[in-house]
PDB file of N, CA and C in Angstrom:
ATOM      1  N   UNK A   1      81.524  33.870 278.684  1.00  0.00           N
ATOM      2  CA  UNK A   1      82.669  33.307 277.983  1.00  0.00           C
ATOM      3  C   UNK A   1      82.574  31.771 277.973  1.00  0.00           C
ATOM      4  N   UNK A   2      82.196  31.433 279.518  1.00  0.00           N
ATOM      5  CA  UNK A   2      81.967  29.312 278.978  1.00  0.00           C
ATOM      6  C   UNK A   2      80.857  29.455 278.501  1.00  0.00           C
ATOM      7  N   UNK A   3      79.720  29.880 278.208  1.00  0.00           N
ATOM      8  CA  UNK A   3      78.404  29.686 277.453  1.00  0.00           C
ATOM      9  C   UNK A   3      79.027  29.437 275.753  1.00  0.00           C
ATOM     10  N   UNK A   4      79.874  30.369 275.579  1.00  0.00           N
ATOM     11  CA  UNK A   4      80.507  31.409 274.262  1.00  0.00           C
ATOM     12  C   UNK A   4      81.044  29.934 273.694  1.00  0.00           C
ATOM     13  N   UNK A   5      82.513  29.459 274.871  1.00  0.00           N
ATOM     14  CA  UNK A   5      83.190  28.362 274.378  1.00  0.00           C
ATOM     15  C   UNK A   5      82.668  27.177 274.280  1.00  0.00           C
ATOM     16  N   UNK A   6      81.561  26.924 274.579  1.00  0.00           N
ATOM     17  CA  UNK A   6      80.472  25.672 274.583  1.00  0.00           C
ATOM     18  C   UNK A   6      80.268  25.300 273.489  1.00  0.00           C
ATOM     19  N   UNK A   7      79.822  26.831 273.221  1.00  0.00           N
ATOM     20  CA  UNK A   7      78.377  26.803 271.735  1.00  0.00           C
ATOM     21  C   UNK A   7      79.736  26.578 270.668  1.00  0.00           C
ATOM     22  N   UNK A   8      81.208  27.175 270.664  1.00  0.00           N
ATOM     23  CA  UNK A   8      81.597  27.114 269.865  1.00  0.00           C
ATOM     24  C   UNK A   8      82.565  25.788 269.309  1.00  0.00           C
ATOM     25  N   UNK A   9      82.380  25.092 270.802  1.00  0.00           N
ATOM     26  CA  UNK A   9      82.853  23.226 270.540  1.00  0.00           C
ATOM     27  C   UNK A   9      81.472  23.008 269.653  1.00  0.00           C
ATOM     28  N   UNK A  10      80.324  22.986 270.233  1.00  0.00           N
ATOM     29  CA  UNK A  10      79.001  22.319 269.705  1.00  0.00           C
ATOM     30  C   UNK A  10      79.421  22.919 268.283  1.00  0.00           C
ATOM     31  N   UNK A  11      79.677  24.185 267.553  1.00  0.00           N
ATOM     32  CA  UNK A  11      79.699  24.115 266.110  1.00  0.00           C
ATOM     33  C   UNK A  11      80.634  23.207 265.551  1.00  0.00           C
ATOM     34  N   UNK A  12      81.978  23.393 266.008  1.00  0.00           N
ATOM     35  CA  UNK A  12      83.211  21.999 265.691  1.00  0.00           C
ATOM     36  C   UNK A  12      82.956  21.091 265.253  1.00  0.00           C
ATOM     37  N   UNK A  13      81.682  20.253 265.900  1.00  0.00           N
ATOM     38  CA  UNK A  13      81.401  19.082 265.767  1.00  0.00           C
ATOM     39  C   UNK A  13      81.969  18.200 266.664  1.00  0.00           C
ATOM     40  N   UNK A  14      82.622  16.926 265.501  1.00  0.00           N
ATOM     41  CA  UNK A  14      83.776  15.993 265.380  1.00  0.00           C
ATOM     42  C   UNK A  14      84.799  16.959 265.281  1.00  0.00           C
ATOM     43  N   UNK A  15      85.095  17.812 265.167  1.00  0.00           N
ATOM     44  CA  UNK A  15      86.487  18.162 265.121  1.00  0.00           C
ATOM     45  C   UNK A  15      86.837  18.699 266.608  1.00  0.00           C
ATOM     46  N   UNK A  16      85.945  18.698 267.457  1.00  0.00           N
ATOM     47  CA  UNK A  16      85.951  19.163 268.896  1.00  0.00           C
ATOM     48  C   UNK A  16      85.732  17.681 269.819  1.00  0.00           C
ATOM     49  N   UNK A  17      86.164  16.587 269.189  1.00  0.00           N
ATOM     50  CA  UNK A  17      86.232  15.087 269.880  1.00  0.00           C
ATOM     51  C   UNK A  17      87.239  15.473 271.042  1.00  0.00           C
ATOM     52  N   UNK A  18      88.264  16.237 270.977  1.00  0.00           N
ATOM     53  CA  UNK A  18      89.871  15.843 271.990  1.00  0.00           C
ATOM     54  C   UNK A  18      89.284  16.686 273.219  1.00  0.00           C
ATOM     55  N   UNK A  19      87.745  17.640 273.031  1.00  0.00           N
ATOM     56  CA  UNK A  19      87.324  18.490 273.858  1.00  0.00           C
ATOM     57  C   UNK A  19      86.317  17.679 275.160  1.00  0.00           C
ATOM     58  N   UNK A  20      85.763  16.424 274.600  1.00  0.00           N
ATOM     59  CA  UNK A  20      84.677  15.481 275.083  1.00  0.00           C
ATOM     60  C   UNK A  20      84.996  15.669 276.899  1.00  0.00           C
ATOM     61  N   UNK A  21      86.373  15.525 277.451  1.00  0.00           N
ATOM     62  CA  UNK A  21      86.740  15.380 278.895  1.00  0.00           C
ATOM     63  C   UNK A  21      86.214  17.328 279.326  1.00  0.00           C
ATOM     64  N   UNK A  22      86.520  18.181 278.518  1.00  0.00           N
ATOM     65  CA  UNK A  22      86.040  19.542 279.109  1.00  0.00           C
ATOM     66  C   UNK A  22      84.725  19.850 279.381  1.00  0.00           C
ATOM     67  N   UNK A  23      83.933  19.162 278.149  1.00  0.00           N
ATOM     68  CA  UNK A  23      82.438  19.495 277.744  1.00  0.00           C
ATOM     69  C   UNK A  23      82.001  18.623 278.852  1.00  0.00           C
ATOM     70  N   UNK A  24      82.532  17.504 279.912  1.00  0.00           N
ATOM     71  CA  UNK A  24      81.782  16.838 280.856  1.00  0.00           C
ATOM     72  C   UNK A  24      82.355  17.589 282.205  1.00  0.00           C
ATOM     73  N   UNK A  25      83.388  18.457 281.897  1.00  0.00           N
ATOM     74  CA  UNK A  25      83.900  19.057 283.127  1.00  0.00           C
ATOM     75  C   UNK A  25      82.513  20.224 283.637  1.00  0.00           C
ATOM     76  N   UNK A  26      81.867  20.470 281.958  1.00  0.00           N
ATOM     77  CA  UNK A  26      81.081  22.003 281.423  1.00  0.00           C
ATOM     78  C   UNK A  26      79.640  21.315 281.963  1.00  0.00           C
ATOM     79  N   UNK A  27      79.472  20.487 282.193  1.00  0.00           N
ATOM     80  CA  UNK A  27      78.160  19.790 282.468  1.00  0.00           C
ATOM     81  C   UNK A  27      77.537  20.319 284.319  1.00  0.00           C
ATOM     82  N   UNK A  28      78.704  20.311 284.878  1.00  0.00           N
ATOM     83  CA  UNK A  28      78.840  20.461 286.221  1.00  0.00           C
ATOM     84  C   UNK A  28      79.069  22.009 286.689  1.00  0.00           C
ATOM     85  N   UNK A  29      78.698  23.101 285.561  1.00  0.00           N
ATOM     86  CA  UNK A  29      79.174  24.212 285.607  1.00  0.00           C
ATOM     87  C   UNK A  29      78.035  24.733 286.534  1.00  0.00           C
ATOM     88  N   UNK A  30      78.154  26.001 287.060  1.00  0.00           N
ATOM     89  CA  UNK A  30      77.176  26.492 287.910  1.00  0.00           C
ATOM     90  C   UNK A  30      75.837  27.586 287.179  1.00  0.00           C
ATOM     91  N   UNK A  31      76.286  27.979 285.581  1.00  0.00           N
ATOM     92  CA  UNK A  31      75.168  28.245 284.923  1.00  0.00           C
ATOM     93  C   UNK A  31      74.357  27.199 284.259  1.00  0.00           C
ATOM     94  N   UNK A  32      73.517  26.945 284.125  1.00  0.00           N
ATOM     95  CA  UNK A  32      72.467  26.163 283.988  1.00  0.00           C
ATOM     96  C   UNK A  32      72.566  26.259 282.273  1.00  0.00           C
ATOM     97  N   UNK A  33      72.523  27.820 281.362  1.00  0.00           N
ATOM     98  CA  UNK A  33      72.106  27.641 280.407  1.00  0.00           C
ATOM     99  C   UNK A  33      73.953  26.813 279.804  1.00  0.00           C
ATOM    100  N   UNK A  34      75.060  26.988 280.437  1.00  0.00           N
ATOM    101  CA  UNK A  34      76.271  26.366 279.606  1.00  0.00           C
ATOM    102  C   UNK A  34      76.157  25.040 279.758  1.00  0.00           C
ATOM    103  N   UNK A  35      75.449  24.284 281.199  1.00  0.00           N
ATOM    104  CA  UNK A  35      75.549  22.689 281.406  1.00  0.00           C
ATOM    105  C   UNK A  35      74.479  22.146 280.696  1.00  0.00           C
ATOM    106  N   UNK A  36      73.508  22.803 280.085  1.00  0.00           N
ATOM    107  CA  UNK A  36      72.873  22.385 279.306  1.00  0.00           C
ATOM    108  C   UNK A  36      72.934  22.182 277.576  1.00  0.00           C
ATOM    109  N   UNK A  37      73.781  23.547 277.386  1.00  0.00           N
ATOM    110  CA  UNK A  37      74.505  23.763 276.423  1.00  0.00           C
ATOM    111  C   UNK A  37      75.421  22.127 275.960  1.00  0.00           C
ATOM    112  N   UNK A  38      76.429  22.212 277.220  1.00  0.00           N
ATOM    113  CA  UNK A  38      77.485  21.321 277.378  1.00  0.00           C
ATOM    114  C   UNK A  38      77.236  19.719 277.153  1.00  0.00           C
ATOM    115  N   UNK A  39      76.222  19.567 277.612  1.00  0.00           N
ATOM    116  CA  UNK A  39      74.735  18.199 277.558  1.00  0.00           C
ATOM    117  C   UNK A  39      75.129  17.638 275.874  1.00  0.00           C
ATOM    118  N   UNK A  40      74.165  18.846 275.814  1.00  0.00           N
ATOM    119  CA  UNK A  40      73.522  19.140 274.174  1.00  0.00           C
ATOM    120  C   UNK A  40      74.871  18.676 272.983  1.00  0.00           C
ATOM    121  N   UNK A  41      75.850  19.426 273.150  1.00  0.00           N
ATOM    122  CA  UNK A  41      77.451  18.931 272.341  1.00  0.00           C
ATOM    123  C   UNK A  41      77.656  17.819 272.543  1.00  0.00           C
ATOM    124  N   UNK A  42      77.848  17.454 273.938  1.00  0.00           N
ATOM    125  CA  UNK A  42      78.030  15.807 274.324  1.00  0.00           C
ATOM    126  C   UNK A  42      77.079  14.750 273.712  1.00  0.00           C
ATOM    127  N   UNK A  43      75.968  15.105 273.671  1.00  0.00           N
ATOM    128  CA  UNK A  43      75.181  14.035 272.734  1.00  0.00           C
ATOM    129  C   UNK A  43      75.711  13.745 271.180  1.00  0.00           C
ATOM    130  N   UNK A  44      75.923  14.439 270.466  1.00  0.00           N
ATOM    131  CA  UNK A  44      77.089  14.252 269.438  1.00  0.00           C
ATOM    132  C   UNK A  44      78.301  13.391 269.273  1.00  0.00           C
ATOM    133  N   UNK A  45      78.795  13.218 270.075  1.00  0.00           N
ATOM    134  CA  UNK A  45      79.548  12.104 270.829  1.00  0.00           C
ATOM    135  C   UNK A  45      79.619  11.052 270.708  1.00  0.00           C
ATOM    136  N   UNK A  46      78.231  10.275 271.073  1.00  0.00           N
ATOM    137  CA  UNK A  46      77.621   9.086 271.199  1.00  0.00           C
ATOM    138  C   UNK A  46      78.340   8.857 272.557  1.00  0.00           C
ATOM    139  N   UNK A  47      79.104   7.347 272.435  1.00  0.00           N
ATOM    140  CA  UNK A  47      79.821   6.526 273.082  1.00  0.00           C
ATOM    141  C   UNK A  47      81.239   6.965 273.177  1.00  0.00           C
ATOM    142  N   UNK A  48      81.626   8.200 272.846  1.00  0.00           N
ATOM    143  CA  UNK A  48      83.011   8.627 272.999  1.00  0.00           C
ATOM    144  C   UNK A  48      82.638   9.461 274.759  1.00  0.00           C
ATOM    145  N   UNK A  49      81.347  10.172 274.661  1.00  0.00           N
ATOM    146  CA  UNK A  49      81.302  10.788 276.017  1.00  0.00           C
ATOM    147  C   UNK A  49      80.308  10.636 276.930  1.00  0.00           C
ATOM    148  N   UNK A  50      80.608   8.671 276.880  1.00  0.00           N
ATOM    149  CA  UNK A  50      80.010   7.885 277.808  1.00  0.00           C
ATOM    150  C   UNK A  50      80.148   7.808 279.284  1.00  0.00           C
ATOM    151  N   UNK A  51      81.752   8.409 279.279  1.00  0.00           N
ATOM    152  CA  UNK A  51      81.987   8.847 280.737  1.00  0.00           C
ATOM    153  C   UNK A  51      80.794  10.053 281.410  1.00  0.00           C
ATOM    154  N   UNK A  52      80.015  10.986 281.072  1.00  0.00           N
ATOM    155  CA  UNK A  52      79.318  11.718 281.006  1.00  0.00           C
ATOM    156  C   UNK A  52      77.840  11.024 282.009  1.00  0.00           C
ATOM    157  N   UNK A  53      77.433  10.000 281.441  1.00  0.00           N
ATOM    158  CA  UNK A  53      76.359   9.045 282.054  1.00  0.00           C
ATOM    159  C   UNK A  53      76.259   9.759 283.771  1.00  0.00           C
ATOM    160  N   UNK A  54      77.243   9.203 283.942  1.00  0.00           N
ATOM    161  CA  UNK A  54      77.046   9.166 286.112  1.00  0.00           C
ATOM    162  C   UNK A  54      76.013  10.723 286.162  1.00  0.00           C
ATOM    163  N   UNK A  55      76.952  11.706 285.519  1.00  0.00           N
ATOM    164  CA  UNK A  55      76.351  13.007 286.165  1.00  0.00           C
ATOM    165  C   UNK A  55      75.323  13.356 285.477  1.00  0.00           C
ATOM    166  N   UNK A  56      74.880  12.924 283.625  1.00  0.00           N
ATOM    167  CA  UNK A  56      73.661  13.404 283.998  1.00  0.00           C
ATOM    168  C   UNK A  56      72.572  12.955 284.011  1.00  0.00           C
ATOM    169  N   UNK A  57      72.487  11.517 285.488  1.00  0.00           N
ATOM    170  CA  UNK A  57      71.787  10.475 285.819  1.00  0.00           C
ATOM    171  C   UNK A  57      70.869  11.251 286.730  1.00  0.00           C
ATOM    172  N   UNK A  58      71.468  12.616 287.822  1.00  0.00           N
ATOM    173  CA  UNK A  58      70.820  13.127 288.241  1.00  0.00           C
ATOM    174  C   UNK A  58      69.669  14.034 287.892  1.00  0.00           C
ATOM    175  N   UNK A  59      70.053  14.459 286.400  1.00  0.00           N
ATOM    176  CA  UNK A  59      69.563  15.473 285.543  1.00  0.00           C
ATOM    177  C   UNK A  59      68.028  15.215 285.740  1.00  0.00           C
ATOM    178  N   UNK A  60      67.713  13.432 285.631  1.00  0.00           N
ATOM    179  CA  UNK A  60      66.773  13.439 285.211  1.00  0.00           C
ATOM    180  C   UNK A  60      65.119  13.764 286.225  1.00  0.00           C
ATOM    181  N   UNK A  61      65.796  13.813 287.323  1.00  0.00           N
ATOM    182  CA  UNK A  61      64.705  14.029 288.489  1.00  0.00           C
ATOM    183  C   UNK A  61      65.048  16.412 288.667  1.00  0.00           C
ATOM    184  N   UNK A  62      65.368  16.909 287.821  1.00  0.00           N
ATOM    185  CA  UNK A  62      66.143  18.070 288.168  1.00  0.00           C
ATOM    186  C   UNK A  62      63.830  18.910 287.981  1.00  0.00           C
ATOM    187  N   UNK A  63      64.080  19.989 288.954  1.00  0.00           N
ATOM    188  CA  UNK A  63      62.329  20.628 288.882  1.00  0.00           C
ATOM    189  C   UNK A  63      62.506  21.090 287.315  1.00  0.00           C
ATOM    190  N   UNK A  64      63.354  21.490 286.405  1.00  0.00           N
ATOM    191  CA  UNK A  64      62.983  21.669 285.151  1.00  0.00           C
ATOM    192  C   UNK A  64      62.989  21.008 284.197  1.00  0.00           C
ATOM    193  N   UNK A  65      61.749  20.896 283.382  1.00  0.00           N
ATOM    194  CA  UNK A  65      61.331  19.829 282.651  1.00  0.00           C
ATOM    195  C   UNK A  65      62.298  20.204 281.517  1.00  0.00           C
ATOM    196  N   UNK A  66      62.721  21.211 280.787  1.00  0.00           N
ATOM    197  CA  UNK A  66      63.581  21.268 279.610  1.00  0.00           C
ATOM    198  C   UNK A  66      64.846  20.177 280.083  1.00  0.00           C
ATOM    199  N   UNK A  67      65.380  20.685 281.306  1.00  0.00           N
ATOM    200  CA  UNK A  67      66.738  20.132 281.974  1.00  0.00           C
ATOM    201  C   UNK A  67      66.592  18.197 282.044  1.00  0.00           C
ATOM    202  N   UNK A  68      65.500  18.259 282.269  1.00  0.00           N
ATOM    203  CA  UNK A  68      65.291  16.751 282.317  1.00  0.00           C
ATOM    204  C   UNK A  68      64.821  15.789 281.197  1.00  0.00           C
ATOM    205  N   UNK A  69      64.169  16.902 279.727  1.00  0.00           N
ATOM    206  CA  UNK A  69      64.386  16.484 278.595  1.00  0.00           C
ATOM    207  C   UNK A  69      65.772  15.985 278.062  1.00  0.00           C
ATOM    208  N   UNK A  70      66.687  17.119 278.224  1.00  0.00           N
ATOM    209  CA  UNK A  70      67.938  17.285 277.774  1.00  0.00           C
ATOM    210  C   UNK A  70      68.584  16.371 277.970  1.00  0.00           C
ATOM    211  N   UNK A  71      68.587  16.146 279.374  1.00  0.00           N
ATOM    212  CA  UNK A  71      68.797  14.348 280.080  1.00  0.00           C
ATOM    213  C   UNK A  71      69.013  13.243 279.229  1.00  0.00           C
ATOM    214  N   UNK A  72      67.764  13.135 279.142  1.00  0.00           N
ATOM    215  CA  UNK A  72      67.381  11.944 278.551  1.00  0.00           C
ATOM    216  C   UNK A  72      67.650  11.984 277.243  1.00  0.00           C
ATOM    217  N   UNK A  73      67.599  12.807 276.747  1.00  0.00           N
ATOM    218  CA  UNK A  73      68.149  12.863 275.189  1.00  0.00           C
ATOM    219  C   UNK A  73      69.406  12.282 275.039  1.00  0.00           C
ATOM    220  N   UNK A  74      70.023  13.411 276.093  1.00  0.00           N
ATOM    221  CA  UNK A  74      71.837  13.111 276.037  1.00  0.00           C
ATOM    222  C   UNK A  74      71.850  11.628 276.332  1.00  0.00           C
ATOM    223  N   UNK A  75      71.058  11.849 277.415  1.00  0.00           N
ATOM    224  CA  UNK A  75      71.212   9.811 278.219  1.00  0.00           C
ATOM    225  C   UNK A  75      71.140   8.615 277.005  1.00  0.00           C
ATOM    226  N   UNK A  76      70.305   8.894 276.267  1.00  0.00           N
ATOM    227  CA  UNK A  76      69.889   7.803 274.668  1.00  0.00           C
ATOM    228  C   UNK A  76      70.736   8.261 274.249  1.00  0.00           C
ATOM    229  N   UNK A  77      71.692   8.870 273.526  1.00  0.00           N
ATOM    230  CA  UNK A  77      72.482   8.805 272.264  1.00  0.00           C
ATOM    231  C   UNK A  77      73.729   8.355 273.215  1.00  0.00           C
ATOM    232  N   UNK A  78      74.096   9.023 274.114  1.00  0.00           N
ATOM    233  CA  UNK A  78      75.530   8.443 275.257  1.00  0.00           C
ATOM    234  C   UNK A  78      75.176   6.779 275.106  1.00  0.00           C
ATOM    235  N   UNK A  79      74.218   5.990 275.229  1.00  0.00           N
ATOM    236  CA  UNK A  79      73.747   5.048 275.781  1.00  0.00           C
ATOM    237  C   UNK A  79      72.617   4.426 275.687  1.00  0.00           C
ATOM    238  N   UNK A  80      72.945   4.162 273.776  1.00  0.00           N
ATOM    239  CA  UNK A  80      71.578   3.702 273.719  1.00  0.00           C
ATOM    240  C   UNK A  80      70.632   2.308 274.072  1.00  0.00           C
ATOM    241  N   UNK A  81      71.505   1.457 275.103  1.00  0.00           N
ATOM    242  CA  UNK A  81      70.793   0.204 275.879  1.00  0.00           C
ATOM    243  C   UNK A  81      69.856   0.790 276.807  1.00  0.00           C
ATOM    244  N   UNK A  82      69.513   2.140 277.501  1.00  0.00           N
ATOM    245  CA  UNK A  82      69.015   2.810 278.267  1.00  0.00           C
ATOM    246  C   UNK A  82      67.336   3.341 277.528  1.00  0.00           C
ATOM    247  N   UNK A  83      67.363   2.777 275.717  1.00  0.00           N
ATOM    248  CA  UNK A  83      65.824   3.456 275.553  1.00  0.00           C
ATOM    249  C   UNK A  83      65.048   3.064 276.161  1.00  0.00           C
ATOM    250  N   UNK A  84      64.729   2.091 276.568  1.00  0.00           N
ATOM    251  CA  UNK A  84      63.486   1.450 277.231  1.00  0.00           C
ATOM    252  C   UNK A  84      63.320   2.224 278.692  1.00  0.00           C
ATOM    253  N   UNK A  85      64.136   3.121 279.237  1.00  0.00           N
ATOM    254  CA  UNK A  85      63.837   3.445 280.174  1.00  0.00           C
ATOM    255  C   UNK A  85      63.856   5.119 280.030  1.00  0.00           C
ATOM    256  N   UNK A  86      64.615   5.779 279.058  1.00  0.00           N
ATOM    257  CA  UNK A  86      64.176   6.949 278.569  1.00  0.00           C
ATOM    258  C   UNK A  86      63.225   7.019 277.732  1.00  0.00           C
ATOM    259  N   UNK A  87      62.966   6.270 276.631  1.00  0.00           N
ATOM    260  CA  UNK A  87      61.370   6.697 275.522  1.00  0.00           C
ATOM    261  C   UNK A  87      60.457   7.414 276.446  1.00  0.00           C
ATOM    262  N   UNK A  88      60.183   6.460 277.440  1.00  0.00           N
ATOM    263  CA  UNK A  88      58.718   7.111 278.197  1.00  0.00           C
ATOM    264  C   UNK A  88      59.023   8.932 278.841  1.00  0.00           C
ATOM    265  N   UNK A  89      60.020   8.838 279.287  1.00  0.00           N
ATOM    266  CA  UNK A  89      60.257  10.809 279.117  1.00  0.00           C
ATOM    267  C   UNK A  89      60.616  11.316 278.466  1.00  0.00           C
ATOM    268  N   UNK A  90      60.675  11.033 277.047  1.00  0.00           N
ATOM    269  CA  UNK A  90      60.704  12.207 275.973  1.00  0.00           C
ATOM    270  C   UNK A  90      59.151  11.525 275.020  1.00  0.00           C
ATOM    271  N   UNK A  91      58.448  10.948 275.354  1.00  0.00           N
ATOM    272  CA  UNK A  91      57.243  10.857 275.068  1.00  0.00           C
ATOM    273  C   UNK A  91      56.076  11.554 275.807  1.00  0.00           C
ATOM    274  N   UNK A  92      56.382  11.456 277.111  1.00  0.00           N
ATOM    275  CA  UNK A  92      55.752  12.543 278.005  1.00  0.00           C
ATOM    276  C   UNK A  92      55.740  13.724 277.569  1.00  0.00           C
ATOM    277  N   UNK A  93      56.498  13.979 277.208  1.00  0.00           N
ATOM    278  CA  UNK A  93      57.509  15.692 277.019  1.00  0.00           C
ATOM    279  C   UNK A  93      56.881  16.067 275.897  1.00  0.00           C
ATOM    280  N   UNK A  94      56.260  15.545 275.101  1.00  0.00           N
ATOM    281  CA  UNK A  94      55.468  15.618 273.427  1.00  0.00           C
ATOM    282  C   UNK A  94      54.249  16.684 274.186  1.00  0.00           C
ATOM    283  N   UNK A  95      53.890  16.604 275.332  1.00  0.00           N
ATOM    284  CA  UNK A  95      52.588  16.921 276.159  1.00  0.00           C
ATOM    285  C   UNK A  95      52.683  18.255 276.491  1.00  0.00           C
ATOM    286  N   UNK A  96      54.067  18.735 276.791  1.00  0.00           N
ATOM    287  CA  UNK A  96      54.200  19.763 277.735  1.00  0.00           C
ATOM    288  C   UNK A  96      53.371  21.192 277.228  1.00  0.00           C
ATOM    289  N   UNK A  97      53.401  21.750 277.801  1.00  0.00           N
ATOM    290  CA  UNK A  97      52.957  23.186 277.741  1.00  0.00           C
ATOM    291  C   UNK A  97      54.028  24.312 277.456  1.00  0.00           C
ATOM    292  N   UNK A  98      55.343  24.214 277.680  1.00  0.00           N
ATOM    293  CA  UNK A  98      56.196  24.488 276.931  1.00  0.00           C
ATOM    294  C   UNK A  98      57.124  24.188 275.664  1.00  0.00           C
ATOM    295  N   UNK A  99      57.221  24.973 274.554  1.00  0.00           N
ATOM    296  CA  UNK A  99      57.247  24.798 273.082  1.00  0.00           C
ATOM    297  C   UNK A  99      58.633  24.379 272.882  1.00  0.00           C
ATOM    298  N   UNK A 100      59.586  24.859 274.116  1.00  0.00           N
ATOM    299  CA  UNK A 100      60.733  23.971 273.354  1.00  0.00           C
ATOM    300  C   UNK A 100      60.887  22.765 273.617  1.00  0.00           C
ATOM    301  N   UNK A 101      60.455  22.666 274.800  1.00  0.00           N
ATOM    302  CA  UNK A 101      60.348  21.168 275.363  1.00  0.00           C
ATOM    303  C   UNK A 101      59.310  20.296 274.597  1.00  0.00           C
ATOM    304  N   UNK A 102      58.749  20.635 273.834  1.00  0.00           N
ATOM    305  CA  UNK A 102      57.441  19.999 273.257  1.00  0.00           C
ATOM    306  C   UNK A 102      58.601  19.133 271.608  1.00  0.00           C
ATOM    307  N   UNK A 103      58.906  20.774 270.907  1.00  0.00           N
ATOM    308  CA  UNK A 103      59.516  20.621 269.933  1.00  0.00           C
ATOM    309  C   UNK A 103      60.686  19.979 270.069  1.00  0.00           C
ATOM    310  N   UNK A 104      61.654  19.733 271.259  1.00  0.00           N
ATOM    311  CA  UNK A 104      62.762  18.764 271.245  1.00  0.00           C
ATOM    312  C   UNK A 104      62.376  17.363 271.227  1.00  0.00           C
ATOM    313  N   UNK A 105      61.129  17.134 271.953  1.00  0.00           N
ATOM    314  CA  UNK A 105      60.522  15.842 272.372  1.00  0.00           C
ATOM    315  C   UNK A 105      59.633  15.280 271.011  1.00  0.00           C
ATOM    316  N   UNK A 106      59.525  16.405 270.479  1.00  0.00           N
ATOM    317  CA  UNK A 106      58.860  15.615 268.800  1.00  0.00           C
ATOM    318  C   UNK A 106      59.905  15.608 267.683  1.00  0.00           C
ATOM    319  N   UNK A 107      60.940  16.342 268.055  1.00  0.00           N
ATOM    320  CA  UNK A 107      62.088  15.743 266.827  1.00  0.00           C
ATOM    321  C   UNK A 107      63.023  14.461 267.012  1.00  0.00           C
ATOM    322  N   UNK A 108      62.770  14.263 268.733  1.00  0.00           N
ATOM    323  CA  UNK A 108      63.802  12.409 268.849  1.00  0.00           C
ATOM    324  C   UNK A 108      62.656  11.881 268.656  1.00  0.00           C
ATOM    325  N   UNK A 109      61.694  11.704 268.661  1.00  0.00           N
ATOM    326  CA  UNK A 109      60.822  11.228 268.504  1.00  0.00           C
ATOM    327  C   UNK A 109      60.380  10.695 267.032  1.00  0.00           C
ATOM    328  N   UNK A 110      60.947  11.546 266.058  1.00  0.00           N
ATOM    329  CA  UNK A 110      60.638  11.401 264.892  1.00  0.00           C
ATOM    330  C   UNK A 110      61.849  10.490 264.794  1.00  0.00           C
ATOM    331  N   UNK A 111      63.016  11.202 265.337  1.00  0.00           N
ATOM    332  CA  UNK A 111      64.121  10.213 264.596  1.00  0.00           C
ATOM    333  C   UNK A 111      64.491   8.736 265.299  1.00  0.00           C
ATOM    334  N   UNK A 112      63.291   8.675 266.269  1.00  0.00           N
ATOM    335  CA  UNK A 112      63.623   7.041 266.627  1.00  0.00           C
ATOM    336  C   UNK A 112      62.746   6.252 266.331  1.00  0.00           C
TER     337      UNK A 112
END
């Protein structure tokens, strides 16, 4: 059901802005695939769910490389004075041996 209500802010868009304080509550959730989910919506955001930053500062040292893509993704659009220190891990990530992590890391890639 929070996986369910995640995905269905992330379709909202902008019209799921008044949701930004839940989707960082959803970040800290104890399933992995909704706080990633929750990440993922929040990047949409930009600078509205900048409060977001602190927690997923840890993301980026986390043992899964998707989780620590996601990071950094979210981390650049939350905050984009921070590229110079994210580019280099979602340029890495172009490398991986796993395809989604490969394919997330070549579409910011294209668009920056």
């Amino acid at each position: 059901v929070r996986l369910l209500t995640v995905g269905l802010l992330d379709e909202a868009g902008p019209r799921a802005e008044s949701s930004v304080p839940a989707l960082i509550h959803a970040i800290a959730d104890v399933d992995r695939l909704v706080r990633v989910t929750a990440a993922q919506c929040l990047a949409k955001f930009g600078s509205l769910a900048a409060e977001a930053v602190p927690y997923l500062l840890p993301w980026l040292q986390d043992d899964n490389e998707y989780v620590r893509l996601v990071a950094a993704v979210t981390l650049l659009r939350l905050d984009p004075t921070k590229r110079d220190e994210l580019m280099p891990i979602i340029r890495s990530a172009r490398g991986s041996n796993n395809p989604m992590v490969r394919g997330l890391a070549e579409e910011i890639q294209e668009e920056s």
